[in-house]
Protein backbone atom coordinates (compact mmCIF):
# COMPACT_ATOMS: atom_id res chain seq x y z
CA UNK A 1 0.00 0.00 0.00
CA UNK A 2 2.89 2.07 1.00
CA UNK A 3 4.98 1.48 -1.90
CA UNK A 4 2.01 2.05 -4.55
CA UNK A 5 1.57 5.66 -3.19
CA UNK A 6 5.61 6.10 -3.15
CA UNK A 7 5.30 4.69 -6.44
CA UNK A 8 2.17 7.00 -8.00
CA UNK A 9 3.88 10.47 -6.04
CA UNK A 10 6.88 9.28 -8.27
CA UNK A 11 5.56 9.41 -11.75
CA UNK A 12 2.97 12.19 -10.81
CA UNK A 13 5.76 14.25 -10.06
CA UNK A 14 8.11 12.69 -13.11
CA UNK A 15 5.18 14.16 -15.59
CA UNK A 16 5.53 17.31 -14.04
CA UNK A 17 8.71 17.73 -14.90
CA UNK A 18 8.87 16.31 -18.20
CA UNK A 19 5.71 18.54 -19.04
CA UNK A 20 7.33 21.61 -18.08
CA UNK A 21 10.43 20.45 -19.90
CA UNK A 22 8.50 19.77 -23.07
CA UNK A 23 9.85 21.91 -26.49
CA UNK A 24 7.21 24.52 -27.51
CA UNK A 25 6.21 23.48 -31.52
CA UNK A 26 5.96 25.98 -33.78
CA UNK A 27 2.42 28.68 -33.37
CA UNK A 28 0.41 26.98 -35.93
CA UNK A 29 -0.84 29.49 -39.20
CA UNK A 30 -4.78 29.67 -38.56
CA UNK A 31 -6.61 30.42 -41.48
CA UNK A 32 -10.07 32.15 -41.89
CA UNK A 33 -13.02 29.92 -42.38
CA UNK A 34 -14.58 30.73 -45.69
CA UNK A 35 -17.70 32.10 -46.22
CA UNK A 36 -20.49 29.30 -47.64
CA UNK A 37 -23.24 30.64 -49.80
CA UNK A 38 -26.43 28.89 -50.02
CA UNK A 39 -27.23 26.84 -53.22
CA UNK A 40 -28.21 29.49 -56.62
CA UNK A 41 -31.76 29.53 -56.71
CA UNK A 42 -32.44 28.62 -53.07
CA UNK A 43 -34.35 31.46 -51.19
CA UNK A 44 -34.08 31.65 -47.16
CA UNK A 45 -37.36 32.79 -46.09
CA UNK A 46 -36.86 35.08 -42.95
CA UNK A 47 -40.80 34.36 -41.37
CA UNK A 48 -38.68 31.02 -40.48
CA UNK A 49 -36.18 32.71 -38.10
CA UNK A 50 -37.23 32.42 -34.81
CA UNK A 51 -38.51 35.59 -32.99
CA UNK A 52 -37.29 36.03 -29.44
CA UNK A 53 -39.27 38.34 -27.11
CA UNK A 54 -37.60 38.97 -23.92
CA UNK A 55 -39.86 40.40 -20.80
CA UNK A 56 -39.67 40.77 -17.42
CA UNK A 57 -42.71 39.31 -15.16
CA UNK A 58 -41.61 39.72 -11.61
CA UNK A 59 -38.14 38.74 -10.51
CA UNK A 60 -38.20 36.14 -13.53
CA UNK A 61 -36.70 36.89 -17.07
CA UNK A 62 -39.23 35.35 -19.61
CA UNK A 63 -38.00 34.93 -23.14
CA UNK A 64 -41.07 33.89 -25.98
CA UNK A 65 -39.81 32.14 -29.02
CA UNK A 66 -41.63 32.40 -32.34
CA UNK A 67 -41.94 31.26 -35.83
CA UNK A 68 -44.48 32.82 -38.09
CA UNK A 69 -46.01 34.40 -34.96
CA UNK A 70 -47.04 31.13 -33.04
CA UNK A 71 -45.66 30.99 -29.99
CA UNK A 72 -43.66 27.31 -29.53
CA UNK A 73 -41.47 27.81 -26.48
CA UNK A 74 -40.77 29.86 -23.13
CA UNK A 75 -37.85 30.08 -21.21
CA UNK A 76 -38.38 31.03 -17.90
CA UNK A 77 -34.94 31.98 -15.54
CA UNK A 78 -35.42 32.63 -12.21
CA UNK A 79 -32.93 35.03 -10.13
CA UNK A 80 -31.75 32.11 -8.54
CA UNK A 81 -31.84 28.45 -9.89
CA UNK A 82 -31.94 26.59 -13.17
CA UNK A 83 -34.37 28.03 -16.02
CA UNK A 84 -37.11 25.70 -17.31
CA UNK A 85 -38.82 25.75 -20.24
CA UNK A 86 -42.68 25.28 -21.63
CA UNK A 87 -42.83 23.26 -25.03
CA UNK A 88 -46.03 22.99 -27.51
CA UNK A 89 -45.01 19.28 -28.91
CA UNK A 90 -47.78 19.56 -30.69
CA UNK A 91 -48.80 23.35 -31.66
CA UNK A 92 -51.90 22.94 -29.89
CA UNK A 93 -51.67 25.30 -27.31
CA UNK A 94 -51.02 22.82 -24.49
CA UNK A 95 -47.34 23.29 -23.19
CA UNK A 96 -45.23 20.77 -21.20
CA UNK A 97 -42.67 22.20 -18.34
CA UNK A 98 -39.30 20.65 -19.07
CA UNK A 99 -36.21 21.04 -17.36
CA UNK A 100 -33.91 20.53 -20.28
CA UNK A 101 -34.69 21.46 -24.15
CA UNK A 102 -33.08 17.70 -25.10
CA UNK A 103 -35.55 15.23 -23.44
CA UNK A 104 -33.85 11.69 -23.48
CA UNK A 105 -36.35 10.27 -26.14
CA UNK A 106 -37.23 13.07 -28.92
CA UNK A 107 -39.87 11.52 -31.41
CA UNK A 108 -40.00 13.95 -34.92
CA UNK A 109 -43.31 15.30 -35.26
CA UNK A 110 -44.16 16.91 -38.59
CA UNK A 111 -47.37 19.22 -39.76
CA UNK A 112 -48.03 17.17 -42.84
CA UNK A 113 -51.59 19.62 -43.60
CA UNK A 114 -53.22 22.18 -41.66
CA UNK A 115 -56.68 23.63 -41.96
């Protein structure tokens, strides 16, 4: 027992040195990332950014996310504590508290028509 903490001080202290003996390489040449244009003839339609709306109710900051005007999410933060958030799964009006925006099981839902 003795000897394996003699024996771990040793090397712990042995990659100490060697680390701060270690030959700096040469600063490597960073280049800038290039600039990637969307495909000719593909339009980005802006009503698909989200719109963020940040209030204040209370001591909690509330910040509204939405796309085309319906409302799909709220982050709440409180002054002290984790934020939470309120999901619409299904755009139905109905939201779900959840503590994280990744639930462990995340099923695709898609709007195939809407009347």
């Amino acid at each position: 027992m003795r000897i394996s903490r003699v024996l771990l001080a040793i090397i712990f202290t042995l990659g100490l040195v060697l680390s701060s003996l270690s030959i700096q390489a040469a600063p490597v040449q960073l280049e800038p990332v290039p600039v990637i244009l969307p495909p000719p003839g593909m339009v980005q339609d802006p009503s698909l950014e989200p719109q963020i709306t940040i209030l204040q109710r209370g001591p909690d900051r509330v910040e509204e996310f939405r796309v085309r005007g319906k409302l799909y999410m709220v982050r709440v933060t409180p002054p002290h504590g984790t934020p939470y958030y309120l999901l619409d799964p299904m755009g139905n009006g109905q939201f779900q508290r959840m503590n994280e925006i990744t639930p462990n099981l995340l099923v695709p839902l898609w709007v195939l028509f809407s009347f």
